[in-house]
C-alpha atoms as a PDB file:
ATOM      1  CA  UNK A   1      71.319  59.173 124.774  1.00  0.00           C
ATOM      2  CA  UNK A   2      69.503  62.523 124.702  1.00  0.00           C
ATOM      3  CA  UNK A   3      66.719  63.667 126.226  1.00  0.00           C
ATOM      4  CA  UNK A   4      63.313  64.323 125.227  1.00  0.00           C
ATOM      5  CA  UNK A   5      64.037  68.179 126.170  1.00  0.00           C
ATOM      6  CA  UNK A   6      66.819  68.290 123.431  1.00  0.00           C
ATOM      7  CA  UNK A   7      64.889  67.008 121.394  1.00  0.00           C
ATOM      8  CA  UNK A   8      62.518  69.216 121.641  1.00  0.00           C
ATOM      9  CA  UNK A   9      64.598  72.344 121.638  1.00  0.00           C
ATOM     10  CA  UNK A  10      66.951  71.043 118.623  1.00  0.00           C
ATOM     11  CA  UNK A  11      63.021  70.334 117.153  1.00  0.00           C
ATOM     12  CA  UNK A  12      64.086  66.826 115.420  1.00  0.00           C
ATOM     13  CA  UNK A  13      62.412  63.819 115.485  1.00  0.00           C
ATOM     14  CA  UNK A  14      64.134  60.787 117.827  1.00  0.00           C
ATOM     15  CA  UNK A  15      62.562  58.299 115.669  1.00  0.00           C
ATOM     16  CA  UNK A  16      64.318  59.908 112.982  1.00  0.00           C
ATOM     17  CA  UNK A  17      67.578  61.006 114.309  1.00  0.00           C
ATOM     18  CA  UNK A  18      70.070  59.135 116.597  1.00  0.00           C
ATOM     19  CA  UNK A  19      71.507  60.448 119.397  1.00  0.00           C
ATOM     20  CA  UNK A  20      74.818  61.522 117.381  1.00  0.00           C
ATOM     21  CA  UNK A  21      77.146  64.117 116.857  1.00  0.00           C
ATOM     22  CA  UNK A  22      76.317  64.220 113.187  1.00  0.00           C
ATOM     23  CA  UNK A  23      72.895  64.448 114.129  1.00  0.00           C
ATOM     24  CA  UNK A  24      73.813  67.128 116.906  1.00  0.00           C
ATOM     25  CA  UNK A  25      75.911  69.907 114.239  1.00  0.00           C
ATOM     26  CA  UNK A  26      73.612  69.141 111.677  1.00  0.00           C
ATOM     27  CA  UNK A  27      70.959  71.549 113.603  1.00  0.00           C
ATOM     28  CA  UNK A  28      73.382  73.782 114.532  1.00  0.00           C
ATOM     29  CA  UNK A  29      73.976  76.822 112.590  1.00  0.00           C
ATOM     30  CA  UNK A  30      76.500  76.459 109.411  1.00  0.00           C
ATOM     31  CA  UNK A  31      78.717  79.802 110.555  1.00  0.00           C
ATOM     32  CA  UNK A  32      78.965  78.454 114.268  1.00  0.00           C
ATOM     33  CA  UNK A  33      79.430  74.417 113.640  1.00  0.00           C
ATOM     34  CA  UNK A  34      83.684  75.096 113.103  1.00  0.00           C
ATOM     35  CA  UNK A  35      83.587  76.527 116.446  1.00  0.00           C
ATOM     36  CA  UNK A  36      81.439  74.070 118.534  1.00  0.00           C
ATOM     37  CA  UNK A  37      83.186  71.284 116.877  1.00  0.00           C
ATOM     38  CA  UNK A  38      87.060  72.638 117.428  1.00  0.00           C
ATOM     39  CA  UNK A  39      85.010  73.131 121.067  1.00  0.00           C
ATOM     40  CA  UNK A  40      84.485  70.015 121.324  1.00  0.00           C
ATOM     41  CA  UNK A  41      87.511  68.441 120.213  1.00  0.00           C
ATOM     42  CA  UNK A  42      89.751  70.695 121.829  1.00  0.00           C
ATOM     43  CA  UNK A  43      88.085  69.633 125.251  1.00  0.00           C
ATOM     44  CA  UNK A  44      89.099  65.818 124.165  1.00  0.00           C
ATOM     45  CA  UNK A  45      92.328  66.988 123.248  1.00  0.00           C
ATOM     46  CA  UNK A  46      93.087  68.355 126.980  1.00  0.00           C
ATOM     47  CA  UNK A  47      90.665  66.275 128.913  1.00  0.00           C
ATOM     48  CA  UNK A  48      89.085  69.671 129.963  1.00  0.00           C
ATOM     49  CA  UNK A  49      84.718  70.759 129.663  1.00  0.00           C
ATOM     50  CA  UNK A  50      84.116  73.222 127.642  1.00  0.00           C
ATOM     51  CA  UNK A  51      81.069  76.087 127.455  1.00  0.00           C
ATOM     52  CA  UNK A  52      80.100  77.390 123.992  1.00  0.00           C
ATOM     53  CA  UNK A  53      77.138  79.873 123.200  1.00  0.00           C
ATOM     54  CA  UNK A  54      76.254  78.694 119.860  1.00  0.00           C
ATOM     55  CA  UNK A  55      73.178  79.405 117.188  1.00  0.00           C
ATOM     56  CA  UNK A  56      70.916  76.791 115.693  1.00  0.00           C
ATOM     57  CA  UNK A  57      69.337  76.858 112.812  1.00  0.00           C
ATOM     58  CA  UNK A  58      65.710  75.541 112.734  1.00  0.00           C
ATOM     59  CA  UNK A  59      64.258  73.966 109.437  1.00  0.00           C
ATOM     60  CA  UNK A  60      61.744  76.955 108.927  1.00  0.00           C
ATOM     61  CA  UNK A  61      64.335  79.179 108.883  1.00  0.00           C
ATOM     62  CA  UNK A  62      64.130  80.701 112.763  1.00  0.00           C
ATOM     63  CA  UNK A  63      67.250  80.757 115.322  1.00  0.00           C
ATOM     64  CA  UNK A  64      67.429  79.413 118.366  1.00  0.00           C
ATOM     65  CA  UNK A  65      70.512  80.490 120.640  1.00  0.00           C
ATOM     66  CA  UNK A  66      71.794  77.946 122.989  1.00  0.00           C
ATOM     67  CA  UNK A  67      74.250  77.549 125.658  1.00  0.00           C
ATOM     68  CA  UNK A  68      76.404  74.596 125.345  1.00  0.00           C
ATOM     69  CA  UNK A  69      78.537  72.568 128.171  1.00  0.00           C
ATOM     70  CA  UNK A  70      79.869  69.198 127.948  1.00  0.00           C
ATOM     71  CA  UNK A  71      82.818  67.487 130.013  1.00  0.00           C
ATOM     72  CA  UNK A  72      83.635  63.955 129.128  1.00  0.00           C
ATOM     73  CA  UNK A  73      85.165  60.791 130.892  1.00  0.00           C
ATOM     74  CA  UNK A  74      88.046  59.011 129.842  1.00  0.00           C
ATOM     75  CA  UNK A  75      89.323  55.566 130.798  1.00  0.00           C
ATOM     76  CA  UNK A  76      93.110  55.189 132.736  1.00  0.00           C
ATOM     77  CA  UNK A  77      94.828  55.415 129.484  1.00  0.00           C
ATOM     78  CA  UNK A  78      92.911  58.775 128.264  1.00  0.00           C
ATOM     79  CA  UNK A  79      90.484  57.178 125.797  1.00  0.00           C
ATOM     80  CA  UNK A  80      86.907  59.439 125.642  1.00  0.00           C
ATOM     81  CA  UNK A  81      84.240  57.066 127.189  1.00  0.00           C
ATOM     82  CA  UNK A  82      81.710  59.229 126.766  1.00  0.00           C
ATOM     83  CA  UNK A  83      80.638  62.777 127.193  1.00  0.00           C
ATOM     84  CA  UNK A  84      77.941  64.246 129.106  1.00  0.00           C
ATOM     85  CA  UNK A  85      76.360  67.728 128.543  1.00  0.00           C
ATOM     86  CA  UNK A  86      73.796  70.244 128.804  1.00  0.00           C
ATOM     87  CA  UNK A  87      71.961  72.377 126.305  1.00  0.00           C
ATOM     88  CA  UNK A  88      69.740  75.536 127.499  1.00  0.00           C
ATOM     89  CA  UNK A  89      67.710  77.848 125.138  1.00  0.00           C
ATOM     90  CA  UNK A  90      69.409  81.653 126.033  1.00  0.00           C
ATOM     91  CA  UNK A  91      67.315  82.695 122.810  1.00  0.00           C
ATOM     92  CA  UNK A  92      65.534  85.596 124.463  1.00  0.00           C
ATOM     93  CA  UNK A  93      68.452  86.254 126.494  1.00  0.00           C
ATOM     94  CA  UNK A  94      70.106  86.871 123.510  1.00  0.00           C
ATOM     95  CA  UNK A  95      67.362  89.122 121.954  1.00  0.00           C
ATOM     96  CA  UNK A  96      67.272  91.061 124.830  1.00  0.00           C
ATOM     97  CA  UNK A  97      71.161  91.960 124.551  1.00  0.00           C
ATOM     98  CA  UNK A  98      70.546  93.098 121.304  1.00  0.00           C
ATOM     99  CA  UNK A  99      68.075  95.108 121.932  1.00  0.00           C
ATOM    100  CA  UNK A 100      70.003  97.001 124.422  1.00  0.00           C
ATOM    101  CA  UNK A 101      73.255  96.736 122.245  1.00  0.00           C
ATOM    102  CA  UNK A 102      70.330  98.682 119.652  1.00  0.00           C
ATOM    103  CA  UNK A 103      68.926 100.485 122.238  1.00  0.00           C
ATOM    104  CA  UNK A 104      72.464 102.030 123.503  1.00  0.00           C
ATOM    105  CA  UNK A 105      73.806 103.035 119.935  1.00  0.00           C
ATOM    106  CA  UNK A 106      70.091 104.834 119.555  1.00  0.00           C
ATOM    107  CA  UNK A 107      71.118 106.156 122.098  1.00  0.00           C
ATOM    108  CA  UNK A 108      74.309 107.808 121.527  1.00  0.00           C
ATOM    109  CA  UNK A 109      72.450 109.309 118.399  1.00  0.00           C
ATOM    110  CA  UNK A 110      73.308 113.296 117.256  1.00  0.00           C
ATOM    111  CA  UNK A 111      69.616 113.993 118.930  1.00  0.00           C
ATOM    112  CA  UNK A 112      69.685 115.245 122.645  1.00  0.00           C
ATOM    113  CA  UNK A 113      67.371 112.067 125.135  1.00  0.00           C
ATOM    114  CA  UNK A 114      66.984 111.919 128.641  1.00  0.00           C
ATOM    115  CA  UNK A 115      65.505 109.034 130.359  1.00  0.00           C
ATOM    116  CA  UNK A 116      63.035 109.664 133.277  1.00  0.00           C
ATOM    117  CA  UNK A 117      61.820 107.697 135.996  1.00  0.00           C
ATOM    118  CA  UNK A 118      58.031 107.361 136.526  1.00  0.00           C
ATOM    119  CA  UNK A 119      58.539 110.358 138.801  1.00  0.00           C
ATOM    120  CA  UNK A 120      59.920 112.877 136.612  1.00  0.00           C
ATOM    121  CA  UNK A 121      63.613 112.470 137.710  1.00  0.00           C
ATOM    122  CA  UNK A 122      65.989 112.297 135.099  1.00  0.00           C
ATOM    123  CA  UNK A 123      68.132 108.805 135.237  1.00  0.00           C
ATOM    124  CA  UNK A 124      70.282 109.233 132.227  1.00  0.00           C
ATOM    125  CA  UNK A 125      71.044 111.873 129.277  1.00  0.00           C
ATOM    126  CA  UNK A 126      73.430 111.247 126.376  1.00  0.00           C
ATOM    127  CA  UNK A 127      76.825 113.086 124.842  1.00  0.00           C
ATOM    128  CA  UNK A 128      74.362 115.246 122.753  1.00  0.00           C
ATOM    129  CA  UNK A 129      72.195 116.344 125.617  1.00  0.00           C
ATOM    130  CA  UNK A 130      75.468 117.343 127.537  1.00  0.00           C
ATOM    131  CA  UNK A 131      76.675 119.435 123.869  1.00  0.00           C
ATOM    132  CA  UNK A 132      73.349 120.675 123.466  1.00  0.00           C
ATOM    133  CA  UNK A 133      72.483 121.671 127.290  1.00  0.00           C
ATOM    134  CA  UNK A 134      76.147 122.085 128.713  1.00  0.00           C
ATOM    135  CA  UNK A 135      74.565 120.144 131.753  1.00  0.00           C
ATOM    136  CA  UNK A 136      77.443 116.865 132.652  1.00  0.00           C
ATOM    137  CA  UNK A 137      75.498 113.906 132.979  1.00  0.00           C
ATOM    138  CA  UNK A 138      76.648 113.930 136.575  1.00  0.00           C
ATOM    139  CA  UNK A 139      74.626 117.740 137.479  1.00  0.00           C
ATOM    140  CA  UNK A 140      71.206 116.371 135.871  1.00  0.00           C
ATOM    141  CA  UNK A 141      70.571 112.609 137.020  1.00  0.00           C
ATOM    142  CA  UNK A 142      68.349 112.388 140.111  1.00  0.00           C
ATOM    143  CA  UNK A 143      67.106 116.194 139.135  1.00  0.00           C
ATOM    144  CA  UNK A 144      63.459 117.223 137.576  1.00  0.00           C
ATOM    145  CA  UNK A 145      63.478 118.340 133.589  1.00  0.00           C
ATOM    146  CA  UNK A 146      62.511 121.431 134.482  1.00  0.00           C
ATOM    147  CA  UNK A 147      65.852 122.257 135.368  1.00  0.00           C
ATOM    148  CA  UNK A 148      66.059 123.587 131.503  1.00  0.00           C
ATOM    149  CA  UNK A 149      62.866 125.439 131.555  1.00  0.00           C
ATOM    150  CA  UNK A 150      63.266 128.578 129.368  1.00  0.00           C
ATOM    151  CA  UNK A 151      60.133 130.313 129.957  1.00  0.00           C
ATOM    152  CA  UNK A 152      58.866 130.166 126.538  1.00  0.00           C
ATOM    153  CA  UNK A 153      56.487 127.312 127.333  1.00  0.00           C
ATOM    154  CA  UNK A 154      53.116 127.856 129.052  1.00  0.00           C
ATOM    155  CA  UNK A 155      52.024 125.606 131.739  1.00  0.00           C
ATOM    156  CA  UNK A 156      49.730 123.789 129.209  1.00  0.00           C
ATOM    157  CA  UNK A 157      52.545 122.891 126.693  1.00  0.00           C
ATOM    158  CA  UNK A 158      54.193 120.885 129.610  1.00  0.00           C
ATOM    159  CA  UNK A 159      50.922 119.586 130.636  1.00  0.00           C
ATOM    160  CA  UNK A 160      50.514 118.179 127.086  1.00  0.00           C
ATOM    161  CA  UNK A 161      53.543 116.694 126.964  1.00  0.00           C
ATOM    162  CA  UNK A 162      53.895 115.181 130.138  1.00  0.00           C
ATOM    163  CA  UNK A 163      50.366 113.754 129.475  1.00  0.00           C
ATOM    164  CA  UNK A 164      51.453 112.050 126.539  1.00  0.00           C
ATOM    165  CA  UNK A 165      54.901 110.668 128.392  1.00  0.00           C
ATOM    166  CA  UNK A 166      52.447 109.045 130.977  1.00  0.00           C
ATOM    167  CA  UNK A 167      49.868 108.155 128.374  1.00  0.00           C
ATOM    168  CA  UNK A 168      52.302 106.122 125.812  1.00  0.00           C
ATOM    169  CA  UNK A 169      55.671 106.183 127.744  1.00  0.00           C
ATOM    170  CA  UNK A 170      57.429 108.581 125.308  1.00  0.00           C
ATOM    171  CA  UNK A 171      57.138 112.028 123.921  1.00  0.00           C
ATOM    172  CA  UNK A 172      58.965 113.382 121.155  1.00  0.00           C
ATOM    173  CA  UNK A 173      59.152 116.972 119.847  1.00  0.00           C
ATOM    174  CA  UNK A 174      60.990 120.065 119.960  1.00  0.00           C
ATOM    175  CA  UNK A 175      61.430 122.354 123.066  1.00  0.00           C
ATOM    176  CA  UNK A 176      62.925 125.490 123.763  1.00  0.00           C
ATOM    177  CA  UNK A 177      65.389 124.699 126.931  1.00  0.00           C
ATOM    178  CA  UNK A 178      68.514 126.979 128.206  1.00  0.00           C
ATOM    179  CA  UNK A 179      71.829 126.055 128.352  1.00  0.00           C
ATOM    180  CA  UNK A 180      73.483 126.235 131.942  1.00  0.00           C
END
């Protein structure tokens, strides 16, 4: 029996499609069905449950990431009477982790970044900031930007550019800083 929910998330029919395992991996993605069947029988194999994070792969094309976990009961002489499990929908969790897996190898780039808070304090810099700067992360967080003011900027080039920072969260451009 599944519910309506799975259903739903696996987006089949239950008019259509039994309540079977051959119904079940058919949705799921072709790269990731070896694993969440060995999963599956490997958990028969040593009476244990099992958890598997696992893709499927909708008819339109899309991909849904779920998180799998199943135990199953077993009569006295160790025969599977049936198994009972749950299926969740971690797909934005899993966008999310990319795009900070993205976001952190952006981040490491050649290009010198800090990260500010909304109040001007710097919360993180990369290896090329430190290379560039000769600031250690550990002498800049918690400290104000201006830190590496050179003197070459007037007041109104700052006020531009923070301006811009509060106006579309960002600002990009080249500044003349010293180095420590």
């Amino acid at each position: 029996v599944w519910s309506e929910e799975v259903y739903r998330l696996f987006e089949i029919d239950p008019k259509q499609f039994g309540a079977t395992f051959a119904a079940f991996i058919d949705v799921v993605h072709p790269e990731d069905r070896m694993a969440v069947t060995d999963a599956y029988r490997d958990a028969l194999a040593n009476k244990t449950s099992y958890e598997i994070s696992h893709r499927l792969l909708m008819k339109d094309g899309r991909i849904k990431w779920v998180l799998e976990r199943c135990t199953s009961e077993f009569d006295p002489d160790g025969k599977a009477l049936r198994s009972i499990g749950t299926v969740q929908d971690i797909t934005e969790r899993k966008l999310a982790e990319e795009e900070l897996r993205i976001g952190a190898i952006v981040f490491e780039s050649q290009e010198a970044m800090m990260v500010t808070d909304a109040e001007g304090r710097i919360l993180r810099v990369n290896r090329a900031f430190s290379q560039t700067t000769g600031y250690q992360p550990a002498e800049v967080v918690g400290e104000n930007p201006r830190l590496l003011q050179s003197g070459r900027h007037d007041e109104g080039f700052y006020r531009d550019m923070w301006e811009t920072i509060h106006r579309t969260g960002i600002w990009q451009g080249e500044v003349w800083d010293r180095r420590k």
